[in-house]
N, C-alpha and C. Protein backbone atom coordinates (compact mmCIF):
# COMPACT_ATOMS: atom_id res chain seq x y z
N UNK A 1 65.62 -35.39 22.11
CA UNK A 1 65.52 -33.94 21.94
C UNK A 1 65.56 -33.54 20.46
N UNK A 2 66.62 -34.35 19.75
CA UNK A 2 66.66 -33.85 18.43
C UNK A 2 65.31 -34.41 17.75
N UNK A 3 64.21 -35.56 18.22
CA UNK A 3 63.52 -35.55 17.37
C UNK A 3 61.96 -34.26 17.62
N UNK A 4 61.81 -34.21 18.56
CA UNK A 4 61.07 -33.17 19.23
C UNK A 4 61.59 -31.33 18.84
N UNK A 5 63.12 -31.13 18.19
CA UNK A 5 63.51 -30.56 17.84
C UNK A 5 62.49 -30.64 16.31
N UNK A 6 63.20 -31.37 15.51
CA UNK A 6 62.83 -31.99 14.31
C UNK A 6 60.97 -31.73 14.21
N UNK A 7 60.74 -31.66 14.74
CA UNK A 7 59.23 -31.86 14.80
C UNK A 7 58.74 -30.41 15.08
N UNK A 8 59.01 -30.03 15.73
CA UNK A 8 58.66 -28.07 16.19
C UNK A 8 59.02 -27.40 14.78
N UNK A 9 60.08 -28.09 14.55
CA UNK A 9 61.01 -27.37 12.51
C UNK A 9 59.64 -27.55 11.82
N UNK A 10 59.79 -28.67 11.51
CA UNK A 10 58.54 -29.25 10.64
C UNK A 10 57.38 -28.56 10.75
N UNK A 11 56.42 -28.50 12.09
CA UNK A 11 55.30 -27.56 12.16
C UNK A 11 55.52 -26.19 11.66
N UNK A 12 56.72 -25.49 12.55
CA UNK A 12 56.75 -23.65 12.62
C UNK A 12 57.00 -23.73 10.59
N UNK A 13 57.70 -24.39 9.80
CA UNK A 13 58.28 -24.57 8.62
C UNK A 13 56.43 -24.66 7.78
N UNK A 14 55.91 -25.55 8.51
CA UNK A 14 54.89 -25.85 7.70
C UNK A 14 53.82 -24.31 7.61
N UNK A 15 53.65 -23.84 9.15
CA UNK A 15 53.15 -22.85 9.16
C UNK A 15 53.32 -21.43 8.29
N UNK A 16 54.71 -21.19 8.28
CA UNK A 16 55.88 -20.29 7.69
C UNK A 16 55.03 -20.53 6.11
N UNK A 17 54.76 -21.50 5.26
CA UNK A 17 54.59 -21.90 4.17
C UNK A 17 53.26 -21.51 4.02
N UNK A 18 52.24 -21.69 4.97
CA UNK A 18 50.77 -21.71 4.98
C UNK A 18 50.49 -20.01 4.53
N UNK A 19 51.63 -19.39 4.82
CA UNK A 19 51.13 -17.72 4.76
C UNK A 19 51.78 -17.40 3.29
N UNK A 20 50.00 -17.17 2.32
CA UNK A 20 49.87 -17.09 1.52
C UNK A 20 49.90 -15.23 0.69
N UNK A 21 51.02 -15.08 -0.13
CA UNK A 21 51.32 -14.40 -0.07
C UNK A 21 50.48 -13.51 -0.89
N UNK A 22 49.96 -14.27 -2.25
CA UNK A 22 49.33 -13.70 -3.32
C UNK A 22 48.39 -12.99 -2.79
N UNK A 23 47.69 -14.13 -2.27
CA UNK A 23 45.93 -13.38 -1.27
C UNK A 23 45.99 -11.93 -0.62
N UNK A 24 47.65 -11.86 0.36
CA UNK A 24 47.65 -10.99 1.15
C UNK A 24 48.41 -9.99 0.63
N UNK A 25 49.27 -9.75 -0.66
CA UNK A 25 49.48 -8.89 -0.88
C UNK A 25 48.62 -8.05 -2.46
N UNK A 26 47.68 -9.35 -2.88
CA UNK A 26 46.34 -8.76 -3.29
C UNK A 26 45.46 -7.86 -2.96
N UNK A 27 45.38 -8.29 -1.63
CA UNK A 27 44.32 -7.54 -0.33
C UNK A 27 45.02 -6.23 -0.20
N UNK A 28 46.17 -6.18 0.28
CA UNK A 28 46.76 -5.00 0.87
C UNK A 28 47.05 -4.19 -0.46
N UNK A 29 47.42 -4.44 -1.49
CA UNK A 29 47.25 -3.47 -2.77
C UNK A 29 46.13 -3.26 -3.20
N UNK A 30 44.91 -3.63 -2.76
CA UNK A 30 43.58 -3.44 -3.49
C UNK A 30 43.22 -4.71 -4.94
N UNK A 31 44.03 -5.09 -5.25
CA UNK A 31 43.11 -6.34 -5.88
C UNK A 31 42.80 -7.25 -5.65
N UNK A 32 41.99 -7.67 -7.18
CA UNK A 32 41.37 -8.52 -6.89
C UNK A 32 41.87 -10.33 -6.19
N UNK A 33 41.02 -10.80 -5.61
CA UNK A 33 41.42 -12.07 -5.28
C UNK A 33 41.93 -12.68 -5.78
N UNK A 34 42.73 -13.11 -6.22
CA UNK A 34 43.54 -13.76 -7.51
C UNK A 34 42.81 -15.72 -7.35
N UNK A 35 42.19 -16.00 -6.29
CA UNK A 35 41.45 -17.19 -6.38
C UNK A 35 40.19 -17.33 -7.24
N UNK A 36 39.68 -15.76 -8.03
CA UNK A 36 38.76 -15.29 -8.53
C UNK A 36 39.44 -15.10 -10.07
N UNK A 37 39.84 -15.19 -10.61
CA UNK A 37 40.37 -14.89 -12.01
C UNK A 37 41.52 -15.55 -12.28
N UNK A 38 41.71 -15.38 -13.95
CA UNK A 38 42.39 -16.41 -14.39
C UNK A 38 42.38 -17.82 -14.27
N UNK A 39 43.67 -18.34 -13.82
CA UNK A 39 44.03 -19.85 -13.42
C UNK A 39 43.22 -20.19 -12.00
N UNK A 40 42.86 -19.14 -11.33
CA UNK A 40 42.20 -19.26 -9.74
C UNK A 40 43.61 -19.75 -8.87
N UNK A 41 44.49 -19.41 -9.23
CA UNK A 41 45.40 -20.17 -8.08
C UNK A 41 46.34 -19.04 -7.61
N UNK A 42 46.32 -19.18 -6.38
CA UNK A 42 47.29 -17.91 -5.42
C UNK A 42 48.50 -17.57 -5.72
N UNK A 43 49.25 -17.57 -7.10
CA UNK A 43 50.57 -17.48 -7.24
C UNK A 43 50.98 -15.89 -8.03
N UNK A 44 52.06 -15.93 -8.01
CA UNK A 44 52.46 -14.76 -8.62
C UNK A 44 52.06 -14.63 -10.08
N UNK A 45 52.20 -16.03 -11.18
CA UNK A 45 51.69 -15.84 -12.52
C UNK A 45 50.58 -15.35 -12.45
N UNK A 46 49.41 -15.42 -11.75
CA UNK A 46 48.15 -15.31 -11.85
C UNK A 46 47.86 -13.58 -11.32
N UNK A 47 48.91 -13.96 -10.24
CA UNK A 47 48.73 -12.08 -9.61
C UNK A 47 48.79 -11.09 -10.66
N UNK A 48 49.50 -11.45 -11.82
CA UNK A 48 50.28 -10.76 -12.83
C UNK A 48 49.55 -10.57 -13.56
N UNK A 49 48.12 -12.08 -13.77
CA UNK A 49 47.36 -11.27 -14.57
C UNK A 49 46.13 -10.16 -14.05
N UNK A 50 46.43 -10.03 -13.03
CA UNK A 50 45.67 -8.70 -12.53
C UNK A 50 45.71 -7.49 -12.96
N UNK A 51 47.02 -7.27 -13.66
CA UNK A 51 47.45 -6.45 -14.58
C UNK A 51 48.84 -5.40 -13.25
N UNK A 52 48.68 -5.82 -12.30
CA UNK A 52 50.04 -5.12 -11.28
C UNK A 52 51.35 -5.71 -11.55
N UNK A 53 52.25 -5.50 -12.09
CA UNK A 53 53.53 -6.19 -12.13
C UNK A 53 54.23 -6.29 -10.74
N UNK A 54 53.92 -4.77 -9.95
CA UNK A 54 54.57 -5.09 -8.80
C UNK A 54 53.85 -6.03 -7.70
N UNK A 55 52.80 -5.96 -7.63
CA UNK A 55 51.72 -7.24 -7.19
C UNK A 55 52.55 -8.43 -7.39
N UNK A 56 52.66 -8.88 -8.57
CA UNK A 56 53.21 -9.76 -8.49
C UNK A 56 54.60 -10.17 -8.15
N UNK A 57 55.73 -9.64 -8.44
CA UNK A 57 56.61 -9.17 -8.08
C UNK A 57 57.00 -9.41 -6.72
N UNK A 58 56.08 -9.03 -6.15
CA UNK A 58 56.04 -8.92 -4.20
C UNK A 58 55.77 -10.49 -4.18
N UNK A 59 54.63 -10.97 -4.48
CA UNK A 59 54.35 -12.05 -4.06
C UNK A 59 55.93 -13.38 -4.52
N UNK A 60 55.97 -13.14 -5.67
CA UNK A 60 57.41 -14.06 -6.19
C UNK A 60 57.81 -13.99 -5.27
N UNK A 61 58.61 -12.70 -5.07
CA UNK A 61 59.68 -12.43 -3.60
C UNK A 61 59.30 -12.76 -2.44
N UNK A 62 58.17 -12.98 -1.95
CA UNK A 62 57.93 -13.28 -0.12
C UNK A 62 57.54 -15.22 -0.68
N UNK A 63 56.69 -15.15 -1.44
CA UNK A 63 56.84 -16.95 -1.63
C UNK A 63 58.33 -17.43 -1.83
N UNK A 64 59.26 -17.34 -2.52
CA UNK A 64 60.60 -17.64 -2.45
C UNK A 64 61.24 -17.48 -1.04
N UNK A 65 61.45 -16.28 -0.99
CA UNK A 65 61.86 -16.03 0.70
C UNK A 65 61.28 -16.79 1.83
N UNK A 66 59.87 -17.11 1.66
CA UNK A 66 59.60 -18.38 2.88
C UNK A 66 60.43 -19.68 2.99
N UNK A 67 60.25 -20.14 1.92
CA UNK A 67 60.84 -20.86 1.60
C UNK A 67 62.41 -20.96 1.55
N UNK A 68 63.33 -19.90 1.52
CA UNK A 68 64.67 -19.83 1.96
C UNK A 68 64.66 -19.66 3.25
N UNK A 69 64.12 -18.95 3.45
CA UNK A 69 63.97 -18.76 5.19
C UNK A 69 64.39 -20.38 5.78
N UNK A 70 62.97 -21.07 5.58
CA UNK A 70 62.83 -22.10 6.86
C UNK A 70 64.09 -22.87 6.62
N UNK A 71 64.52 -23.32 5.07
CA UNK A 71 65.75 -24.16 5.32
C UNK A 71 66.84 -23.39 5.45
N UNK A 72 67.09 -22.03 5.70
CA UNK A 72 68.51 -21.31 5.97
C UNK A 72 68.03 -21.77 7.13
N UNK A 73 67.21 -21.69 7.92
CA UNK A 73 67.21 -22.01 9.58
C UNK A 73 67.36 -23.20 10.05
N UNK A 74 66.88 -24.13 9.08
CA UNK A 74 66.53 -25.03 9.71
C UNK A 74 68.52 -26.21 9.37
N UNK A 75 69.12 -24.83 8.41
CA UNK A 75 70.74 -25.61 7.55
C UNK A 75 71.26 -24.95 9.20
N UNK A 76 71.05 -24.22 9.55
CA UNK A 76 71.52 -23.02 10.87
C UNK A 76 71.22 -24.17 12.41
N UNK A 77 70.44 -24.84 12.03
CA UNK A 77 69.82 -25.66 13.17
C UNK A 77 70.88 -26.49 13.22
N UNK A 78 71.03 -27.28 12.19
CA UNK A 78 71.64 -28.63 11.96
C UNK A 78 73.39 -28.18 12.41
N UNK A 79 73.41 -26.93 12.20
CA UNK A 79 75.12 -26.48 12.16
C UNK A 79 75.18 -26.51 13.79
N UNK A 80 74.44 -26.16 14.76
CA UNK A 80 74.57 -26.09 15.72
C UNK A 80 74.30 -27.49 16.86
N UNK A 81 74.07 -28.31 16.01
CA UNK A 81 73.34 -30.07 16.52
C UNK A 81 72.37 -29.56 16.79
N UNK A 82 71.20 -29.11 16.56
CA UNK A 82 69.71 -29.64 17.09
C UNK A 82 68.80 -30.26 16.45
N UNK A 83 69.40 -30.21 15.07
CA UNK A 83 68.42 -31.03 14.50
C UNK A 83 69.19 -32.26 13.08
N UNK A 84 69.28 -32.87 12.38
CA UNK A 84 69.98 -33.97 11.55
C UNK A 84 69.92 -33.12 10.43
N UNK A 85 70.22 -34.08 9.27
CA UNK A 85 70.40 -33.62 7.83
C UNK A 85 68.66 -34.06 7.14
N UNK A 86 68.24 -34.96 7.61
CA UNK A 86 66.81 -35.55 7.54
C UNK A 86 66.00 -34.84 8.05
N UNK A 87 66.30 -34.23 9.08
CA UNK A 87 65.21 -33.04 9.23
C UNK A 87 64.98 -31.75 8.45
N UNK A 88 66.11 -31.54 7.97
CA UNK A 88 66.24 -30.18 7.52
C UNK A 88 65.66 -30.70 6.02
N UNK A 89 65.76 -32.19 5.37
CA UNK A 89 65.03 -32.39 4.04
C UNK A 89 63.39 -32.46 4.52
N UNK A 90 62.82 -32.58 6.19
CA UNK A 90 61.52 -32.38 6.06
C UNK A 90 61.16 -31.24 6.41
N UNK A 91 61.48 -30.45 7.24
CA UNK A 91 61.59 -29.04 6.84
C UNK A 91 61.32 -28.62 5.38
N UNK A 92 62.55 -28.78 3.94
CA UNK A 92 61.94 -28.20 2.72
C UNK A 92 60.30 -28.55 2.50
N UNK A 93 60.55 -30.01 2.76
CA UNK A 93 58.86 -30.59 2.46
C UNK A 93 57.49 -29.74 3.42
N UNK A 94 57.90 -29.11 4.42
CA UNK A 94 57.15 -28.96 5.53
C UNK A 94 56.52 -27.35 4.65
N UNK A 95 57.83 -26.86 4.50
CA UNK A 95 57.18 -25.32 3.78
C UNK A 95 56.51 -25.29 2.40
N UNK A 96 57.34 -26.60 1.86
CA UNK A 96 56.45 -26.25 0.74
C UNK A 96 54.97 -27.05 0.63
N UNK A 97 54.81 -27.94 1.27
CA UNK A 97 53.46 -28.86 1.74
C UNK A 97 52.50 -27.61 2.59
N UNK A 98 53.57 -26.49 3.06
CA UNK A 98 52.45 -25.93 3.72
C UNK A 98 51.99 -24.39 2.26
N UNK A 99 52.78 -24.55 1.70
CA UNK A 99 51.73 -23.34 0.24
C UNK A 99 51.20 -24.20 -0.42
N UNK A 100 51.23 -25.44 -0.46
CA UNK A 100 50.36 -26.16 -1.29
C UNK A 100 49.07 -25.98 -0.68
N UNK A 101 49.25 -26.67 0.88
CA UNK A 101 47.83 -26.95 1.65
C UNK A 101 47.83 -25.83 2.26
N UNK A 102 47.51 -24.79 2.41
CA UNK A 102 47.94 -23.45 3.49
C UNK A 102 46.55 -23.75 4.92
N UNK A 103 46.65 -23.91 6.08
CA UNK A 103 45.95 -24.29 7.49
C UNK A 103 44.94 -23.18 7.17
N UNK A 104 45.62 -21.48 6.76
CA UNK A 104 45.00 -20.37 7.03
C UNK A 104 43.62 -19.90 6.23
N UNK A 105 44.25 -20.62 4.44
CA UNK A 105 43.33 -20.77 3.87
C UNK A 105 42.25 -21.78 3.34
N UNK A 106 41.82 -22.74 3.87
CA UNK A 106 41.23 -23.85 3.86
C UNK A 106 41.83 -25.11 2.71
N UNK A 107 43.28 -24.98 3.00
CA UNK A 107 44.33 -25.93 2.59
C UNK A 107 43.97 -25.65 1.10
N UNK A 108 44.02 -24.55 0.21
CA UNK A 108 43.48 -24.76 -0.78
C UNK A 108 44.73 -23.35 -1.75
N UNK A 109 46.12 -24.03 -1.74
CA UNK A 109 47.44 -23.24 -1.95
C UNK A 109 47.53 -23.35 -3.42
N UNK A 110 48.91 -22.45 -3.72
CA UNK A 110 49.20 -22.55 -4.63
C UNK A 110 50.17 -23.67 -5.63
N UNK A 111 50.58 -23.70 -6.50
CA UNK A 111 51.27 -24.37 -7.22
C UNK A 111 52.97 -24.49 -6.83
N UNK A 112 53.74 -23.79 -5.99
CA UNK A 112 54.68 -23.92 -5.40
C UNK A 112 56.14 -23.63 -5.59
N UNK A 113 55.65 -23.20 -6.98
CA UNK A 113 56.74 -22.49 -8.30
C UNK A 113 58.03 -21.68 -7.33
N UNK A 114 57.69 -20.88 -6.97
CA UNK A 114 58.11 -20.23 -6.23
C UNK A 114 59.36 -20.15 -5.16
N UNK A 115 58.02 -21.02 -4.30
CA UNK A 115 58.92 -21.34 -2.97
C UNK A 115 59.51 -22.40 -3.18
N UNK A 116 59.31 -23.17 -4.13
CA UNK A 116 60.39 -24.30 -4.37
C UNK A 116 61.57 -23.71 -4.61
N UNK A 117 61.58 -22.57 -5.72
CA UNK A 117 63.14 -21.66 -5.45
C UNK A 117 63.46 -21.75 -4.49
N UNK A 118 62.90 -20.52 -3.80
CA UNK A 118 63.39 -20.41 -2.66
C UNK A 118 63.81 -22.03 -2.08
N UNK A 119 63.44 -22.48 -1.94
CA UNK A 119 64.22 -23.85 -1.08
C UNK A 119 65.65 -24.15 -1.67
N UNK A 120 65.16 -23.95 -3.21
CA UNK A 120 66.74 -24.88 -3.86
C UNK A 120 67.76 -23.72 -3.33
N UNK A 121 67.39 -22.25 -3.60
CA UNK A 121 68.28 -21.43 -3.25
C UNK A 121 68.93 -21.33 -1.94
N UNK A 122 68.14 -22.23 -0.85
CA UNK A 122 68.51 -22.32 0.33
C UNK A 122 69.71 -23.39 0.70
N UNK A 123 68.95 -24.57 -0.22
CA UNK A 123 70.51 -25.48 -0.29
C UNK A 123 71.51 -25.59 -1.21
N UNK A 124 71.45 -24.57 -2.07
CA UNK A 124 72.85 -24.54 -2.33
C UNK A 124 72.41 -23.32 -3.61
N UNK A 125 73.25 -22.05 -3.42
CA UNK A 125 72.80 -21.11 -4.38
C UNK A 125 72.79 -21.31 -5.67
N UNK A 126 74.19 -22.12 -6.41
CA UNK A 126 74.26 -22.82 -7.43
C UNK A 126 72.99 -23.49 -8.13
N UNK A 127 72.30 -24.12 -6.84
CA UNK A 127 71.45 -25.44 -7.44
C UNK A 127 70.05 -24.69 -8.08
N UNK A 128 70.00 -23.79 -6.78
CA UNK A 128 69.10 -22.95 -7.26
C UNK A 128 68.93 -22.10 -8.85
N UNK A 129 70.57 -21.38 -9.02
CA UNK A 129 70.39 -20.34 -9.74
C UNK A 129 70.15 -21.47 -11.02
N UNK A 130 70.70 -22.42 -11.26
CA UNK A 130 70.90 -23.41 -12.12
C UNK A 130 69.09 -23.87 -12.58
N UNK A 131 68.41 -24.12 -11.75
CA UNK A 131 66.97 -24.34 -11.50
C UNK A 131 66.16 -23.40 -12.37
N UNK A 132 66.55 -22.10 -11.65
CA UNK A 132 66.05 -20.80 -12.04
C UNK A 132 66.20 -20.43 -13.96
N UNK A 133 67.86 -20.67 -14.10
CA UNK A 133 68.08 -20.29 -15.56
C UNK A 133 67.05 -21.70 -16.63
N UNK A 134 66.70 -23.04 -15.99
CA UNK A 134 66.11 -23.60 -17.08
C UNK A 134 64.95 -23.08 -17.57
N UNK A 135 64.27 -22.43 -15.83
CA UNK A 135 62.98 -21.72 -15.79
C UNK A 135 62.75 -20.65 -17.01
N UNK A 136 63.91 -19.34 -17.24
CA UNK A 136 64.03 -18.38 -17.99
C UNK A 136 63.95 -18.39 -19.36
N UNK A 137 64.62 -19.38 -19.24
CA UNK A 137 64.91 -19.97 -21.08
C UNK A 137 63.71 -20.37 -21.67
N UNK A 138 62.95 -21.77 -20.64
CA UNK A 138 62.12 -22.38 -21.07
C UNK A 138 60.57 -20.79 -21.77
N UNK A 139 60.41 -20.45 -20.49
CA UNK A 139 59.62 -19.36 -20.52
C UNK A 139 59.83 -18.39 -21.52
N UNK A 140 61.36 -17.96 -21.40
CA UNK A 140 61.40 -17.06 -23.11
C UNK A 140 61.44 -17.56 -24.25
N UNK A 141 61.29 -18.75 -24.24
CA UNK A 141 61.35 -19.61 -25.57
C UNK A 141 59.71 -20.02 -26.22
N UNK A 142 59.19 -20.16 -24.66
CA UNK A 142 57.63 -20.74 -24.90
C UNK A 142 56.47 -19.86 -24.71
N UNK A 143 57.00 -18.62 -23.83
CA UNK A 143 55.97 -17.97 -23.34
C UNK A 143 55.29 -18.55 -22.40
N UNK A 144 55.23 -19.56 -22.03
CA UNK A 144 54.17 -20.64 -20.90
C UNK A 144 54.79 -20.76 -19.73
N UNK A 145 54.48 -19.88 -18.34
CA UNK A 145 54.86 -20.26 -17.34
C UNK A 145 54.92 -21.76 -16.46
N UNK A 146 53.71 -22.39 -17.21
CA UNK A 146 53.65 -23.39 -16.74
C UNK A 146 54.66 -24.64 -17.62
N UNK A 147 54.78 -24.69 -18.75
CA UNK A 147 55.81 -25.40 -19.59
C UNK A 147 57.08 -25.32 -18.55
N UNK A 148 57.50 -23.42 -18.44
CA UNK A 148 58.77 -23.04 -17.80
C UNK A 148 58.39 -24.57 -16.20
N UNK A 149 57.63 -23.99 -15.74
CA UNK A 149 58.20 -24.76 -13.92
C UNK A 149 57.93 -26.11 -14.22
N UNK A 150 57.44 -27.15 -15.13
CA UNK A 150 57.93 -28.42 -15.18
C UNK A 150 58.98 -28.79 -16.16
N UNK A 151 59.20 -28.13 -16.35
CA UNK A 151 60.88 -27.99 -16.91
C UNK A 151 62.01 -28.18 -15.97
N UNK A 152 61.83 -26.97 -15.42
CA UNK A 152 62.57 -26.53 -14.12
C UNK A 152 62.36 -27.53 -12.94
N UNK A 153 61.05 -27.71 -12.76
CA UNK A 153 61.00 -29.15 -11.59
C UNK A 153 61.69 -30.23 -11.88
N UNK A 154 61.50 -30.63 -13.45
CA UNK A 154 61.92 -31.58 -14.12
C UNK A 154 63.55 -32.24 -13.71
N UNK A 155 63.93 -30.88 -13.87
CA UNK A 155 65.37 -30.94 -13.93
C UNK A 155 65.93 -30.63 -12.67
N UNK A 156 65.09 -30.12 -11.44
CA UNK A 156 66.30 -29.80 -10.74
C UNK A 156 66.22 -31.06 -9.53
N UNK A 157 65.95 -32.14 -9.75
CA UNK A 157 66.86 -33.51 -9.01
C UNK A 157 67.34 -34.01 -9.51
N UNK A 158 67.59 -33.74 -10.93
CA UNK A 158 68.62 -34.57 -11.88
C UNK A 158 70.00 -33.19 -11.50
N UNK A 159 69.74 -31.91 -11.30
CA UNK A 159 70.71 -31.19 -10.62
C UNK A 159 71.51 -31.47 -9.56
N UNK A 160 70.22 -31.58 -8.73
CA UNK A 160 70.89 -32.15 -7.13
C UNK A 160 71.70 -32.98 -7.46
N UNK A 161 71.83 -34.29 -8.04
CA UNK A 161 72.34 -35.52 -7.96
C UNK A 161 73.72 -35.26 -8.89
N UNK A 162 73.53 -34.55 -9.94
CA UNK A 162 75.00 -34.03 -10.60
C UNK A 162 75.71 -33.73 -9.59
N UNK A 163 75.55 -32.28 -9.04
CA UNK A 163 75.91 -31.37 -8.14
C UNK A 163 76.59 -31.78 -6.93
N UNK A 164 75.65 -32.93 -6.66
CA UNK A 164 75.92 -33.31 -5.17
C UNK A 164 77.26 -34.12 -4.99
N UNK A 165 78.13 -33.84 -4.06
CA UNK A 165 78.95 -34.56 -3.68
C UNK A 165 80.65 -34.21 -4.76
N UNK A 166 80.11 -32.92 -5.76
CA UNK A 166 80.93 -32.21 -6.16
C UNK A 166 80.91 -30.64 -5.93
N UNK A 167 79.58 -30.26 -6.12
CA UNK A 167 79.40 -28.41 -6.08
C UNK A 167 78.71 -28.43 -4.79
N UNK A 168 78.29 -29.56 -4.45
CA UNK A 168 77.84 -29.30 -2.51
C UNK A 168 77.40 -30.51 -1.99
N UNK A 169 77.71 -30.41 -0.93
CA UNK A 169 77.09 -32.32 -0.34
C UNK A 169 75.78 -33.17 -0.61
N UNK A 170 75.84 -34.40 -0.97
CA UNK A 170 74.81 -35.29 -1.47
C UNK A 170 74.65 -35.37 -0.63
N UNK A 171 73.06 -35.26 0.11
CA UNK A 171 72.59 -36.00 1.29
C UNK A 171 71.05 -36.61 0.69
N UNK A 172 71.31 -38.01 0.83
CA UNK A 172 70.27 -39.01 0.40
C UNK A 172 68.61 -38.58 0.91
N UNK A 173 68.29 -37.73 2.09
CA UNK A 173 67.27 -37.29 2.30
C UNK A 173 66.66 -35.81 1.96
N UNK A 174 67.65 -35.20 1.50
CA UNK A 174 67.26 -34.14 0.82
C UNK A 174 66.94 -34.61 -0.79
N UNK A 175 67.70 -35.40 -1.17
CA UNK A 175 67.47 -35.59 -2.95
C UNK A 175 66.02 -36.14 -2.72
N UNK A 176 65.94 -36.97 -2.11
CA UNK A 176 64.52 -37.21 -1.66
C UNK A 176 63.46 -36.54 -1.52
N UNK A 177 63.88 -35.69 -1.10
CA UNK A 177 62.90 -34.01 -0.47
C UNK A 177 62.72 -33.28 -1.94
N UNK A 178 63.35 -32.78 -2.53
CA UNK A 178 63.79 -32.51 -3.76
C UNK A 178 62.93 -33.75 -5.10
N UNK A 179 63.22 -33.87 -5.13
CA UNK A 179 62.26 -35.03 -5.74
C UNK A 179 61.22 -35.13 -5.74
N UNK A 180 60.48 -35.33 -4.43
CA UNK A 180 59.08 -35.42 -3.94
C UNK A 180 58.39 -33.98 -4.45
N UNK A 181 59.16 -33.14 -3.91
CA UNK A 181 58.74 -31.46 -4.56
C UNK A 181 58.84 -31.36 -6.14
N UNK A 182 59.73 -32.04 -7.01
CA UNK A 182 59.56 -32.05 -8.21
C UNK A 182 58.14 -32.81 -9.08
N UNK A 183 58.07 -34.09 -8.59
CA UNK A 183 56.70 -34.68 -8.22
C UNK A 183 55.13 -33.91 -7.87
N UNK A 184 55.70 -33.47 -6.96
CA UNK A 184 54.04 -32.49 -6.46
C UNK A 184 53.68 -31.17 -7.39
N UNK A 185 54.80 -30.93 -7.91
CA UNK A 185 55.33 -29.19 -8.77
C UNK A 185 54.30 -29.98 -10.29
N UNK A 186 54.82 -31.11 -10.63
CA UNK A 186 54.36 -31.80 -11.89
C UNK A 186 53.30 -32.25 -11.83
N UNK A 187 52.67 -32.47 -10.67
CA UNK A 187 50.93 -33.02 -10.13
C UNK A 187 50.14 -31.68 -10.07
N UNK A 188 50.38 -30.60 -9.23
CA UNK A 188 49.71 -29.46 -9.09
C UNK A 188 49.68 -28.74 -10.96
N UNK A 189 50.32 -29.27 -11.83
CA UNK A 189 50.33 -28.88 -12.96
C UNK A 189 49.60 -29.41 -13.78
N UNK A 190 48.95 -30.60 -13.29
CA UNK A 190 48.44 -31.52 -14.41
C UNK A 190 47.33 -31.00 -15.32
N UNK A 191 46.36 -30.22 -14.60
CA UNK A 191 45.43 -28.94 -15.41
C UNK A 191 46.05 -28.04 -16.93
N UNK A 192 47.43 -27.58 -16.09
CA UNK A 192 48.07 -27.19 -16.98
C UNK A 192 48.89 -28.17 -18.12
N UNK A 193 48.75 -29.05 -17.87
CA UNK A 193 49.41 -30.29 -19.33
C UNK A 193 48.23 -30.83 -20.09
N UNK A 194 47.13 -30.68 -19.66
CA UNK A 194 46.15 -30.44 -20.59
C UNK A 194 45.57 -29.28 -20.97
N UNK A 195 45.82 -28.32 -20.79
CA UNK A 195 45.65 -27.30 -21.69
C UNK A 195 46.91 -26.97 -22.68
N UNK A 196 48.02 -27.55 -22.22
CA UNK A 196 48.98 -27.26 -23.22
C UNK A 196 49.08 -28.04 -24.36
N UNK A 197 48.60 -29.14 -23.87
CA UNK A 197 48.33 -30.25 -25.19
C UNK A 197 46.87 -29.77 -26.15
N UNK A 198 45.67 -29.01 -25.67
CA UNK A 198 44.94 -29.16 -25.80
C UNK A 198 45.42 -27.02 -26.75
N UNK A 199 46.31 -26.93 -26.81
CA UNK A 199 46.82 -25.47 -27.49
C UNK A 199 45.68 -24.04 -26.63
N UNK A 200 45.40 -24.12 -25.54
CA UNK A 200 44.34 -23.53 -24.73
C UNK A 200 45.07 -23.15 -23.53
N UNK A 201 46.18 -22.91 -23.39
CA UNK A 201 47.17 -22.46 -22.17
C UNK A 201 47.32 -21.06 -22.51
N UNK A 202 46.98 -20.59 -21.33
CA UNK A 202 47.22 -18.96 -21.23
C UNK A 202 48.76 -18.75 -21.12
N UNK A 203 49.25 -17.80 -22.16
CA UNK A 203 50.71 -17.41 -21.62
C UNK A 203 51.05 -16.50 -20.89
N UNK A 204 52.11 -15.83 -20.77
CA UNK A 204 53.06 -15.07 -20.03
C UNK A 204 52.38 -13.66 -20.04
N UNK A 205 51.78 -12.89 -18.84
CA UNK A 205 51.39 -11.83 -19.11
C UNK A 205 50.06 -11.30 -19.56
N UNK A 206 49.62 -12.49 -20.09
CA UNK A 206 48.18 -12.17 -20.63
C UNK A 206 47.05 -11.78 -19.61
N UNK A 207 46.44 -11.49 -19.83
CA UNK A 207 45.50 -10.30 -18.39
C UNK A 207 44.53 -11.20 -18.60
């Protein structure tokens, strides 16, 4: 039962992830496609350069929030036995594998910045906010959103693994989970590490 449990998480988690927020709260404010300008990629940096702050804004907030969502439910699952501690690390993977690849939009997601918050913020607020402040710094220091989230990816499984087993429980399949997402955060970027090397990276805000 628990693995059939485990497995329904994983899909509804993956699905939960697939609903792309940029696109749809592009659409419903009247702009433009954000797969059409700039970076072309569905995220809030890019929404931003549409020139809507609250556009973007919205989208940050519902991509994060998916992503807290499925693992508050899926930490809510595990509290009640239906599902392990291994599930709930494929669960994180499930939501954020599903804004990468989104089913709805021909698997063709965003960079994951986002809802990876949201996840860390789900397992442990600390780990998160900790995640978040390298993000801030990096970004007010560089101007480069993209510098900021492999920074921040960079660092937050070297977080987990501090953290763990003092500011909240080490569980060997989440650091895992965590990891893998730091990995994919630094792959979906690789465009962006050559333009930063190459001094051709759009910064913070620029329309």
């Amino acid at each position: 039962m628990n693995s059939l449990n485990a497995l329904l998480a994983a899909l509804a988690a993956y699905l939960l992830g697939s609903v792309a927020f940029a696109i749809l709260v592009s659409r419903a404010m009247g702009l433009a496609d954000p797969r059409s300008f700039g970076s072309h990629n569905p995220g809030a940096t890019n929404v931003l350069r549409s020139g809507s702050k609250v556009a973007a804004a919205l989208t940050l907030l519902l991509d994060a929030a998916k992503g807290w969502l499925a693992v508050w439910l899926a930490y809510r699952a595990q509290a009640h036995g239906l599902v392990d501690a291994a599930a709930v690390a494929v669960v994180a993977l499930a939501v954020f594998g599903g804004h990468l690849f989104p089913v709805f939009f021909a698997f063709k997601g965003g960079k994951g910045v986002a809802t990876a918050a949201g996840i860390l913020l789900a397992i442990n607020p600390w780990l998160g906010l900790a995640t978040l402040t390298t993000w801030l710094i990096v970004a007010a220091v560089s101007r480069y959103s993209s510098a900021a989230a492999l920074a921040a990816a960079v660092c937050a499984p070297v977080y987990y693994w501090i953290g763990g087993g003092r500011v909240w429980p080490r569980a060997p399949a989440m650091l895992l989970a965590v990891t893998a997402i730091a990995l994919l955060i630094v792959w979906r970027h690789r465009g962006n590490v050559a333009k930063l090397l190459a001094g051709t990276e759009s910064r913070i805000g620029r329309r």
